[in-house]
N, C-alpha and C. Protein backbone atom coordinates (compact mmCIF):
# COMPACT_ATOMS: atom_id res chain seq x y z
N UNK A 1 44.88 8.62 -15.40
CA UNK A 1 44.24 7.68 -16.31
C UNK A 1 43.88 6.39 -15.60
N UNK A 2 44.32 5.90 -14.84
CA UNK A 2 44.65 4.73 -13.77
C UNK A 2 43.13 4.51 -13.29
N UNK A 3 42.75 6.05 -12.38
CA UNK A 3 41.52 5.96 -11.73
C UNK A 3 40.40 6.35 -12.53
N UNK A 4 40.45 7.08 -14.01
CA UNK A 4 40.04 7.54 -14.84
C UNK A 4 38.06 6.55 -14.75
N UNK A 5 36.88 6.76 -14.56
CA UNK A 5 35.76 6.12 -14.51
C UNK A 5 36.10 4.99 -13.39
N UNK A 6 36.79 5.06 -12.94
CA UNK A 6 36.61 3.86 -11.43
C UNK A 6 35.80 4.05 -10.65
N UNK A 7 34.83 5.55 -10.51
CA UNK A 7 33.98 5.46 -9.74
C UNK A 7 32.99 6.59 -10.27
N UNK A 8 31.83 6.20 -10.13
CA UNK A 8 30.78 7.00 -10.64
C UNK A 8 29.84 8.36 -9.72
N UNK A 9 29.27 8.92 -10.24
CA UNK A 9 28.87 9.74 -9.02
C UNK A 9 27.22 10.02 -9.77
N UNK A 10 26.48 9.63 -9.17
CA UNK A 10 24.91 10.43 -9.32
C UNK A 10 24.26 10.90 -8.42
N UNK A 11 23.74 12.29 -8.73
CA UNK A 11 23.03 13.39 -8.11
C UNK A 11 21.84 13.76 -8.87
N UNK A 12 21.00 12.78 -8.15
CA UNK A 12 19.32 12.94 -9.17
C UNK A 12 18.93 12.65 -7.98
N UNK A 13 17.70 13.49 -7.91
CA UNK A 13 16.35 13.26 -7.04
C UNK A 13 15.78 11.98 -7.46
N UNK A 14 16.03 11.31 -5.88
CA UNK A 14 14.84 9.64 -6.25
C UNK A 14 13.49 9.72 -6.36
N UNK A 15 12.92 9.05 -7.06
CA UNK A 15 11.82 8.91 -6.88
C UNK A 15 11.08 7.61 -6.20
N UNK A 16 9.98 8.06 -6.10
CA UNK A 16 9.16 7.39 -4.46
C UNK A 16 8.86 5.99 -5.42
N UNK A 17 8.67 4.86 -5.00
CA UNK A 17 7.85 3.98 -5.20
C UNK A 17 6.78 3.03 -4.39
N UNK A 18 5.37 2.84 -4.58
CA UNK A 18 4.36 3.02 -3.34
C UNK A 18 3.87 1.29 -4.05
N UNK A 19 4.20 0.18 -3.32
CA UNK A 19 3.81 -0.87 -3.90
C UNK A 19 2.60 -1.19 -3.34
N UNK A 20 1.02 -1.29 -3.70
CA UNK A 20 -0.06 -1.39 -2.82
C UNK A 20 -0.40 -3.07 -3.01
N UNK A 21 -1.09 -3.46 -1.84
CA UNK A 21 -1.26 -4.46 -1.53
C UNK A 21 -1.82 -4.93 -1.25
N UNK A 22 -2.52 -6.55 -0.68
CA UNK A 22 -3.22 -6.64 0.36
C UNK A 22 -2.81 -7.69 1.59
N UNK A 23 -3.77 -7.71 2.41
CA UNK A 23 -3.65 -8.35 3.89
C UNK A 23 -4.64 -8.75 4.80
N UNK A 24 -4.89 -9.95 5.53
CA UNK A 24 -5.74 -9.55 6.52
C UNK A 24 -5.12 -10.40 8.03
N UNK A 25 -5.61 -9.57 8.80
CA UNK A 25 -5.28 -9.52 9.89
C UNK A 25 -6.12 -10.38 10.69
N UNK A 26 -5.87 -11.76 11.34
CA UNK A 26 -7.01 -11.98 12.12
C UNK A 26 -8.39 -11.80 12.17
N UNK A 27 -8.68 -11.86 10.22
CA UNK A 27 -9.80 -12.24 9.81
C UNK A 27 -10.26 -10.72 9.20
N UNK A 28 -9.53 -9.75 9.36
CA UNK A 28 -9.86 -8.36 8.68
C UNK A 28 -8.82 -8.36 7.79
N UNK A 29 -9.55 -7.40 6.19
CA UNK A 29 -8.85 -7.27 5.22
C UNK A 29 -8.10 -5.55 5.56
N UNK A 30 -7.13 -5.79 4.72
CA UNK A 30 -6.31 -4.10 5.31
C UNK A 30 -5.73 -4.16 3.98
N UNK A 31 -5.38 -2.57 3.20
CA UNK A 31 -4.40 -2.66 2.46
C UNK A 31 -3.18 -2.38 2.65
N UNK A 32 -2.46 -2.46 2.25
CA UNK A 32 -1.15 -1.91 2.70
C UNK A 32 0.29 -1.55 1.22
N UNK A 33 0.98 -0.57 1.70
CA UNK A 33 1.57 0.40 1.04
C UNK A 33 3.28 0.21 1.45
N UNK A 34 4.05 -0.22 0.59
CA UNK A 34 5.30 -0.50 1.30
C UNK A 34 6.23 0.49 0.24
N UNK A 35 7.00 1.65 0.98
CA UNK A 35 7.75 2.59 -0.19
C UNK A 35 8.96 2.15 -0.36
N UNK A 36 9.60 2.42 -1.33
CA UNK A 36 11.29 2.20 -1.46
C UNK A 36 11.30 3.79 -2.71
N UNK A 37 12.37 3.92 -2.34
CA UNK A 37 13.22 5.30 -2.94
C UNK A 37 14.39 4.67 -4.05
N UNK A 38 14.16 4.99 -5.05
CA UNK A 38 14.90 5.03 -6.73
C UNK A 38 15.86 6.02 -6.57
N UNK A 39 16.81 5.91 -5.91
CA UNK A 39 18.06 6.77 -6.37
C UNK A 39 18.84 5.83 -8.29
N UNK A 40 18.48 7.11 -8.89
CA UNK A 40 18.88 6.64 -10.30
C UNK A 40 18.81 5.12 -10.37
N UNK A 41 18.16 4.11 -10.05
CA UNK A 41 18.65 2.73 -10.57
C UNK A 41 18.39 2.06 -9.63
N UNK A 42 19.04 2.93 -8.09
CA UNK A 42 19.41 2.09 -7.37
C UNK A 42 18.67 2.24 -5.96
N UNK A 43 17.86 0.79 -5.84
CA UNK A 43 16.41 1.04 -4.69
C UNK A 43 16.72 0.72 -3.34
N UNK A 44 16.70 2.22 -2.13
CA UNK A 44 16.48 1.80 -1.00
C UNK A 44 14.95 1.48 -0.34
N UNK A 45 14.58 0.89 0.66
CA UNK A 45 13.82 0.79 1.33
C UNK A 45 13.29 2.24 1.94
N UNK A 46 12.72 2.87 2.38
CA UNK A 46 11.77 3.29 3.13
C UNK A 46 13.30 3.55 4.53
N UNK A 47 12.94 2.19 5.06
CA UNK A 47 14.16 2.31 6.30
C UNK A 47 15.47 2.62 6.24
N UNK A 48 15.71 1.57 5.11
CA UNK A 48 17.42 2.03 4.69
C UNK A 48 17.57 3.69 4.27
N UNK A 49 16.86 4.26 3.57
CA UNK A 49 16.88 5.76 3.70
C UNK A 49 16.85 6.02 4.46
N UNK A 50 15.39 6.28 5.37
CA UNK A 50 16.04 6.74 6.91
C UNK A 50 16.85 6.61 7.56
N UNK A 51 17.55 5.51 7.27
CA UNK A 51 18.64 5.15 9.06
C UNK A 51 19.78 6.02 7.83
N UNK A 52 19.80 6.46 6.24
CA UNK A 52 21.46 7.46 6.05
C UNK A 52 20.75 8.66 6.76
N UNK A 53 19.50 8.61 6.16
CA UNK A 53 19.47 10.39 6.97
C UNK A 53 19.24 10.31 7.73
N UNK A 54 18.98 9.74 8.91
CA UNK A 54 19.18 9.73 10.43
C UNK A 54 21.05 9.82 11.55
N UNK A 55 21.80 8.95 10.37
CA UNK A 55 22.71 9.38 10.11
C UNK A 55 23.44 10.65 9.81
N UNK A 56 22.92 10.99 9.09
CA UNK A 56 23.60 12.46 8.59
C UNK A 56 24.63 11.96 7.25
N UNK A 57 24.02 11.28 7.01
CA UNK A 57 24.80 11.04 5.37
C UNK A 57 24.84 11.51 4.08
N UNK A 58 25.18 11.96 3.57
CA UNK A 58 24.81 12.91 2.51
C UNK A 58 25.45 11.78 1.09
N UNK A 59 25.90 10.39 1.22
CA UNK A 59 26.26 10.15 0.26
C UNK A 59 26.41 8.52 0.63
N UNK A 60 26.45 7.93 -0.23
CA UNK A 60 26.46 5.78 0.19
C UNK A 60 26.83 5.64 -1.44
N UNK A 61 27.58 4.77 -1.49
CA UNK A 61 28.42 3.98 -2.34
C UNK A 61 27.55 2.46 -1.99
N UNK A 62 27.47 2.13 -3.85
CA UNK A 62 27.01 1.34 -3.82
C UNK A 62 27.92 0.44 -5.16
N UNK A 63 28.27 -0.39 -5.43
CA UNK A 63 29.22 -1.31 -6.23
C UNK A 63 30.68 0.24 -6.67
N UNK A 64 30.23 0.92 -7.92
CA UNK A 64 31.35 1.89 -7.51
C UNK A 64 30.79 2.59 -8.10
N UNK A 65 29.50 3.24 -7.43
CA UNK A 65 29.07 4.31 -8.13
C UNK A 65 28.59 4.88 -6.24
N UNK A 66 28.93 6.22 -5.78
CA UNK A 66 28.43 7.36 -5.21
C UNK A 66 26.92 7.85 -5.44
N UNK A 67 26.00 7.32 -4.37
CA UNK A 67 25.24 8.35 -5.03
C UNK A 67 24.37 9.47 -3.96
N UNK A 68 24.07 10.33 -4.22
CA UNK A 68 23.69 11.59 -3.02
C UNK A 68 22.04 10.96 -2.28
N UNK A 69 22.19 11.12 -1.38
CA UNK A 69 21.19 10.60 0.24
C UNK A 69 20.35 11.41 -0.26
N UNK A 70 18.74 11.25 -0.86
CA UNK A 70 18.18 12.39 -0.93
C UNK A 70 16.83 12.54 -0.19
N UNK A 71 17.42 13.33 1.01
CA UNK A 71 16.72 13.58 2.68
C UNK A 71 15.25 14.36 1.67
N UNK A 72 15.60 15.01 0.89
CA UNK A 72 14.26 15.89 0.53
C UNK A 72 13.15 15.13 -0.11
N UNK A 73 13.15 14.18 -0.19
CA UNK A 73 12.67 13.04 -1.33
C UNK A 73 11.38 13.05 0.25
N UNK A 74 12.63 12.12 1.01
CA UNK A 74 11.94 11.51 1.95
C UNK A 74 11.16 12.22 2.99
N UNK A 75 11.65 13.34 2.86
CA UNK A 75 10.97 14.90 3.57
C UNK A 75 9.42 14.95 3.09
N UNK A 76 9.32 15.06 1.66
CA UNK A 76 7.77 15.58 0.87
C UNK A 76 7.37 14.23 1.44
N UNK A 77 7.58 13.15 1.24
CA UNK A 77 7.16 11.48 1.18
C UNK A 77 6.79 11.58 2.88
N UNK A 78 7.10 12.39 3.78
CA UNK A 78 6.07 12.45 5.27
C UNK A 78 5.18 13.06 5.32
N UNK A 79 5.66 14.05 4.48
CA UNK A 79 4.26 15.29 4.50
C UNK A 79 3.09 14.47 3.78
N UNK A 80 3.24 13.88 2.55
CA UNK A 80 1.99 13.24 2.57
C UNK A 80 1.53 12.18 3.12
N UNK A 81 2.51 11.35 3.68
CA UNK A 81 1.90 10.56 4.83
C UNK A 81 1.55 11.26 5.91
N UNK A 82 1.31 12.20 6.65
CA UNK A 82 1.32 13.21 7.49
C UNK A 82 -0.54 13.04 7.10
N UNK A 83 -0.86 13.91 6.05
CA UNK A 83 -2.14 13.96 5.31
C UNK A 83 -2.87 12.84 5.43
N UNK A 84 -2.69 11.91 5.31
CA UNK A 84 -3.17 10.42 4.83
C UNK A 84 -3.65 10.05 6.63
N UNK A 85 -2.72 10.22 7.89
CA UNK A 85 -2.68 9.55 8.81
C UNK A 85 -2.87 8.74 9.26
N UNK A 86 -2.75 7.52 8.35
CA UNK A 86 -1.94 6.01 8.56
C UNK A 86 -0.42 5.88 9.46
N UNK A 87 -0.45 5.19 10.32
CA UNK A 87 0.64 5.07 10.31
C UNK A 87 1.77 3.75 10.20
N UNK A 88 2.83 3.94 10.50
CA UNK A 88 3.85 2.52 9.96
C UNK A 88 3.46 1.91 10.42
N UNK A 89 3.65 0.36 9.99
CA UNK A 89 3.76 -1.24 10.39
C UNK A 89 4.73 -1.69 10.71
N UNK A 90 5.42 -2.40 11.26
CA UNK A 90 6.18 -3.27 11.01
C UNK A 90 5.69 -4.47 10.43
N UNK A 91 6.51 -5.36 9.60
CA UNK A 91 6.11 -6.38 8.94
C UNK A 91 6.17 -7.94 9.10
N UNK A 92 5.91 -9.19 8.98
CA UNK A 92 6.46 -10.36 9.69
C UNK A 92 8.10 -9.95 9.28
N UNK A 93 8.74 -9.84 8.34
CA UNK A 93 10.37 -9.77 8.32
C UNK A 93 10.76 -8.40 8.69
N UNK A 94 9.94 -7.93 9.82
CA UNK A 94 10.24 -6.27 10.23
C UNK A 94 10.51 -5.60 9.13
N UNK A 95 9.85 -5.02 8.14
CA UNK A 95 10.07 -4.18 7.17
C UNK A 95 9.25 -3.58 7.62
N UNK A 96 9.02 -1.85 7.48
CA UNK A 96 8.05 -1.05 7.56
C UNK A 96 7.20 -1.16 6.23
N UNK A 97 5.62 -0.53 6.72
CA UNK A 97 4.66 -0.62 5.62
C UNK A 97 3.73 0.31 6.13
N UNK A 98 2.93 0.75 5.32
CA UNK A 98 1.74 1.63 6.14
C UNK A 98 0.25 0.17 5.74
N UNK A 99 -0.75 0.87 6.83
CA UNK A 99 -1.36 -0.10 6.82
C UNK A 99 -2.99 0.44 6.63
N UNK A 100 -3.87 0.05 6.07
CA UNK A 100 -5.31 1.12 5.92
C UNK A 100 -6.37 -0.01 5.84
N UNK A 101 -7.82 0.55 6.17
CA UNK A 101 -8.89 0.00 6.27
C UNK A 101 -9.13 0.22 4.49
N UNK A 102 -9.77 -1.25 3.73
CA UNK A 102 -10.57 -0.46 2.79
C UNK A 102 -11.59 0.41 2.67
N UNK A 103 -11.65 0.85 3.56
CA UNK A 103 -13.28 1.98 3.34
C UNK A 103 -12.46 3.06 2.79
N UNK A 104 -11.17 2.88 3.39
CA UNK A 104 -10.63 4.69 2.97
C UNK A 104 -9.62 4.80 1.89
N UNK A 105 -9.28 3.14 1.10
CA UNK A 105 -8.59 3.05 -0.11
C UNK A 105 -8.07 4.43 -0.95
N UNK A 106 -9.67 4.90 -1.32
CA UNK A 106 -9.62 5.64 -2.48
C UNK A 106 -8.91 6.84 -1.92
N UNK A 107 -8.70 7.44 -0.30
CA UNK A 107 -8.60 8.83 -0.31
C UNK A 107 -7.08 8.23 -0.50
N UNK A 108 -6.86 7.33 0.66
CA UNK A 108 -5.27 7.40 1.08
C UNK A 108 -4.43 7.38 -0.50
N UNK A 109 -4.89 6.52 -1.13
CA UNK A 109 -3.85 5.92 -2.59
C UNK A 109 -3.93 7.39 -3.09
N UNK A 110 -5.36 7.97 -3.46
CA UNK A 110 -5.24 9.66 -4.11
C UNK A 110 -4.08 10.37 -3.63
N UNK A 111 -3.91 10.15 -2.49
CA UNK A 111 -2.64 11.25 -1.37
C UNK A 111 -1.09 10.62 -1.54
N UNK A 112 -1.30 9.33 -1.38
CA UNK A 112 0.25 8.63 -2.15
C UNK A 112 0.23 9.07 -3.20
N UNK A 113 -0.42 8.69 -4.15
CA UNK A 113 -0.22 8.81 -5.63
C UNK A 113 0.57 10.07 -6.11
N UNK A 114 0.43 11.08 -5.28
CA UNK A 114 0.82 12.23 -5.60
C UNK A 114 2.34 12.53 -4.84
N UNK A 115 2.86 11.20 -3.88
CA UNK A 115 4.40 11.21 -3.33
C UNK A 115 5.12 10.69 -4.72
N UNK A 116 4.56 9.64 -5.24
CA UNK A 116 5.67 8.84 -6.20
C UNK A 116 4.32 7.72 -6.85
N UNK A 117 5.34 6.72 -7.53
CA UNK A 117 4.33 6.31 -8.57
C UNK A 117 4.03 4.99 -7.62
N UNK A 118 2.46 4.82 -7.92
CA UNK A 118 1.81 3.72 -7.32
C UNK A 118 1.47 2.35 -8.17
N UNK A 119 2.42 1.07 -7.58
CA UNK A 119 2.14 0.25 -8.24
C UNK A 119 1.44 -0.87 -7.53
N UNK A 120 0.71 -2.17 -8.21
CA UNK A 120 -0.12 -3.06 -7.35
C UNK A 120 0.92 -4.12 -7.05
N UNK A 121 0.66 -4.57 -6.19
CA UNK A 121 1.51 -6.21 -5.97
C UNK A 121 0.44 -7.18 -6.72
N UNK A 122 1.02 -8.86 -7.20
CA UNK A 122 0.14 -9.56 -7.56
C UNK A 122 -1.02 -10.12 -6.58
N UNK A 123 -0.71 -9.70 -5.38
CA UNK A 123 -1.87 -9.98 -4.47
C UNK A 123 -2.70 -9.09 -4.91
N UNK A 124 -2.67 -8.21 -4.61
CA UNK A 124 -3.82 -6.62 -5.13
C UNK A 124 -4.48 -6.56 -6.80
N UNK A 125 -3.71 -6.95 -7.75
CA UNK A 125 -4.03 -7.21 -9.21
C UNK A 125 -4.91 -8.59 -8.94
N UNK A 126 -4.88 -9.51 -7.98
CA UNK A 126 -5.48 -10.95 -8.09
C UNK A 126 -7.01 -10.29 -7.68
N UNK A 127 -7.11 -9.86 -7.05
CA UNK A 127 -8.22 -8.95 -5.88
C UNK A 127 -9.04 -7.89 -7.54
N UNK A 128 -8.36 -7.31 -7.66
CA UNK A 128 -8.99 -6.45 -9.07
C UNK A 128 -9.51 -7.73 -10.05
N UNK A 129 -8.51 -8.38 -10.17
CA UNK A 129 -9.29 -9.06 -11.37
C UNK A 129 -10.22 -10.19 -10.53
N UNK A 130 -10.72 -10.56 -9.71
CA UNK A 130 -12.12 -11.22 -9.23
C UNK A 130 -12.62 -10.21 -9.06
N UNK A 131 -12.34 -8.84 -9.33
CA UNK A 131 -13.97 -8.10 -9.07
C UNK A 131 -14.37 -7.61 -10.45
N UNK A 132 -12.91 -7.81 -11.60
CA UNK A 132 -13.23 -7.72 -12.90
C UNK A 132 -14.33 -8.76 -13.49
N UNK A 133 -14.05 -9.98 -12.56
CA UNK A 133 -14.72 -11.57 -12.78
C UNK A 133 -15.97 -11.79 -12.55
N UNK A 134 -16.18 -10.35 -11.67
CA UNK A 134 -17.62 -10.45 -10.74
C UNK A 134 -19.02 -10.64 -11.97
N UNK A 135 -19.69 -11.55 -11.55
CA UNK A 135 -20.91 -12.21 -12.20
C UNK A 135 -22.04 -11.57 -11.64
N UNK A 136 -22.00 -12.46 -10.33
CA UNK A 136 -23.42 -11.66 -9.76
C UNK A 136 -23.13 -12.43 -8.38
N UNK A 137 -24.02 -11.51 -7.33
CA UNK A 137 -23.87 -11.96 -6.00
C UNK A 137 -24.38 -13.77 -6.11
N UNK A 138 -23.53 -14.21 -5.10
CA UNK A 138 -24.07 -15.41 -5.00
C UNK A 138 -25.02 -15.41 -4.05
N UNK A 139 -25.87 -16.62 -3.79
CA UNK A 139 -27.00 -16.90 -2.68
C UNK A 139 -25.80 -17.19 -1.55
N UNK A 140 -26.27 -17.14 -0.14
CA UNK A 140 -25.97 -17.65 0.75
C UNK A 140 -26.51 -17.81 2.13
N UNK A 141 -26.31 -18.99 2.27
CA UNK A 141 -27.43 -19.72 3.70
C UNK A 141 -27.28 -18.77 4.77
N UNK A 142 -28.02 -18.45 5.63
CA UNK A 142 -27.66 -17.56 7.05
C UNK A 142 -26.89 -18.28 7.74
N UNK A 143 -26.16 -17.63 9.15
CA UNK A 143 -25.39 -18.41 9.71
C UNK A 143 -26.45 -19.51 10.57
N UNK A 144 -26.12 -20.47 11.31
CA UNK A 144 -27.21 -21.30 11.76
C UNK A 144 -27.37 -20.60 13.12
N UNK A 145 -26.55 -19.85 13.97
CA UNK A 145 -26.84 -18.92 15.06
C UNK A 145 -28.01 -17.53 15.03
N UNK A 146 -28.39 -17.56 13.40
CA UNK A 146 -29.39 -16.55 13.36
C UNK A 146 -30.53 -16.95 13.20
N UNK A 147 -31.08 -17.51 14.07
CA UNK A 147 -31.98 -18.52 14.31
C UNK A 147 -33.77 -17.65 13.76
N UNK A 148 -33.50 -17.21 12.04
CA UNK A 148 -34.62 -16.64 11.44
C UNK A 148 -34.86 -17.00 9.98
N UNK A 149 -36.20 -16.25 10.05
CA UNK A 149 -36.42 -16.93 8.70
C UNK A 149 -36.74 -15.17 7.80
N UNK A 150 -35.65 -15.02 6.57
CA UNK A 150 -35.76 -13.63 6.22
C UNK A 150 -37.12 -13.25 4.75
N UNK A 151 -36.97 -12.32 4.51
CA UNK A 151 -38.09 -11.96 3.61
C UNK A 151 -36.81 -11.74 2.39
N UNK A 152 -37.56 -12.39 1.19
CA UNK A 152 -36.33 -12.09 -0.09
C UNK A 152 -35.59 -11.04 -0.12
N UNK A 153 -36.33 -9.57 -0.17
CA UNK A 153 -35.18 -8.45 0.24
C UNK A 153 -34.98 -8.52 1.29
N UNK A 154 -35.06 -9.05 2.34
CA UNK A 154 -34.34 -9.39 3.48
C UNK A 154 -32.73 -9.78 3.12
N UNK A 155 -32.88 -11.27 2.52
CA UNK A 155 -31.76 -11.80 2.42
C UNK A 155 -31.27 -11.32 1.08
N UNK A 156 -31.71 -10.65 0.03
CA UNK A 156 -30.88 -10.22 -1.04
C UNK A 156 -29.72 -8.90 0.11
N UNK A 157 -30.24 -8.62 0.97
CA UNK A 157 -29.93 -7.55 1.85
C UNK A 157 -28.58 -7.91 2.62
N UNK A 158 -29.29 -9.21 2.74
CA UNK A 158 -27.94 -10.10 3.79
C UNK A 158 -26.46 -10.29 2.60
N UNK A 159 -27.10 -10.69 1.80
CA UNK A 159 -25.92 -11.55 0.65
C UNK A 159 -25.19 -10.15 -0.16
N UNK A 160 -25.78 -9.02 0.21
CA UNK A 160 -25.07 -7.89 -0.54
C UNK A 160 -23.96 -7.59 0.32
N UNK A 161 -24.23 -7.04 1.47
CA UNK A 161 -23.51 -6.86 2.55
C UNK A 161 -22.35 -7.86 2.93
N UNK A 162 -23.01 -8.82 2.74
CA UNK A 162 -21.67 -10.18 2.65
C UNK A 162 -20.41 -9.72 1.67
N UNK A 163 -21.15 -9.63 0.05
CA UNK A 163 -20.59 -9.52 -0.70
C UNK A 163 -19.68 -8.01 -0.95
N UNK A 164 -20.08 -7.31 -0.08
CA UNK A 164 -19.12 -5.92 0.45
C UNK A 164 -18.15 -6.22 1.37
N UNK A 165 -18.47 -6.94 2.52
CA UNK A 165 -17.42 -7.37 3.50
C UNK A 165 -16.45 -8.28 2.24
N UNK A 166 -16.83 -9.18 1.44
CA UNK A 166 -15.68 -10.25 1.50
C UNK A 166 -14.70 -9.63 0.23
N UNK A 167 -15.22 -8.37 -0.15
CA UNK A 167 -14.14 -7.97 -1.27
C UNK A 167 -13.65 -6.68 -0.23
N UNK A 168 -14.17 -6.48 0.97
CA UNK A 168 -13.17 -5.21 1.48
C UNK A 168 -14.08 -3.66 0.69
N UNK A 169 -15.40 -3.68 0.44
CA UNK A 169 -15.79 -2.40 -0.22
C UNK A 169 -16.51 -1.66 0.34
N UNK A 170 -16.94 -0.29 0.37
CA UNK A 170 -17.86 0.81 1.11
C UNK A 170 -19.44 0.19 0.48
N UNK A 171 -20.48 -0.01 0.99
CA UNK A 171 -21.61 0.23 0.98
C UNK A 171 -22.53 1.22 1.89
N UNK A 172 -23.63 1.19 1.50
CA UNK A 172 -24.89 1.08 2.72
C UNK A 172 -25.92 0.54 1.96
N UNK A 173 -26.73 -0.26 3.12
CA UNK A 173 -27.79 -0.83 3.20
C UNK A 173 -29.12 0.04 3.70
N UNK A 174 -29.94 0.44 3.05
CA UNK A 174 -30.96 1.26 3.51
C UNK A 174 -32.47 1.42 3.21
N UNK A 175 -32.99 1.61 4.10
CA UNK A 175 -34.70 1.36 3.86
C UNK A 175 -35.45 2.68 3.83
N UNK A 176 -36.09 2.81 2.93
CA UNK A 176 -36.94 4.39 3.36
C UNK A 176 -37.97 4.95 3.86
């Protein structure tokens, strides 16, 4: 009776969690994907999973509840990163992350989406809602190094393309 609920035990498959994001790098935009694993409640990192099952752990105590290492979680969760072929980041506070061009947004998130559930960070929701906000392209001056003078679809041409680079989106520009 003494030890009677002093310590708990759960054996549930975690589930994945895929937080998407954004970033830019020395003037390039990238998205990026940082996982943590839901054992019942209780969230490891991406790394902290790996280093039990790199370990060989089959079990981690956490306040006083037991709960089972689940290597298979993190097994399917390569295979579709495997698919995707992104690979890890490290992060400014060394956390791992995967890291992607937007041109290829739509395939990679399709291929996560299907490890565990995909959620946005408020950086990435800020980014959706200015393109929810979107009005209309703005005008904009050429750089003064392009030392020309353009034809209106010229520069409606220029200011589209702008306006693809500065949200990170797939176009083409084309003449027939």
């Amino acid at each position: 009776e003494a030890i009677d609920g002093a310590h708990k035990v759960k054996d549930e498959p975690a589930s994945v969690r895929l937080m998407l994001d954004t970033e830019e790098d020395e003037g390039e935009p990238w998205f990026t994907l940082d996982a943590s694993f839901d054992h019942s409640g209780v969230k490891l990192s991406e790394e902290e999973l790996r280093t039990l099952v790199r370990k060989g752990q089959k079990w981690f105590k956490k306040g006083d509840t037991w709960i089972k290492v689940d290597a298979e979680a993190l097994k399917k969760f390569d295979q579709s990163v495997a698919k995707t072929g992104v690979t890890r980041h490290r992060g400014r506070a060394k956390q791992l992350y995967y890291r992607f061009k937007p041109a290829v947004r739509e395939r990679i998130t399709q291929i996560f989406s299907v490890a565990g559930t995909l959620e946005h960070a408020e950086r990435y929701r800020n980014f959706l809602d200015q393109l929810r906000g979107f009005e209309r392209i703005q005008p904009l001056p050429m750089p003064k190094e392009m030392n020309v003078t353009l034809r209106s679809y010229q520069q409606q041409g220029f200011e589209w393309i702008s306006f693809l680079a500065y949200y990170g989106l797939n176009g083409i520009l084309a003449d027939d």
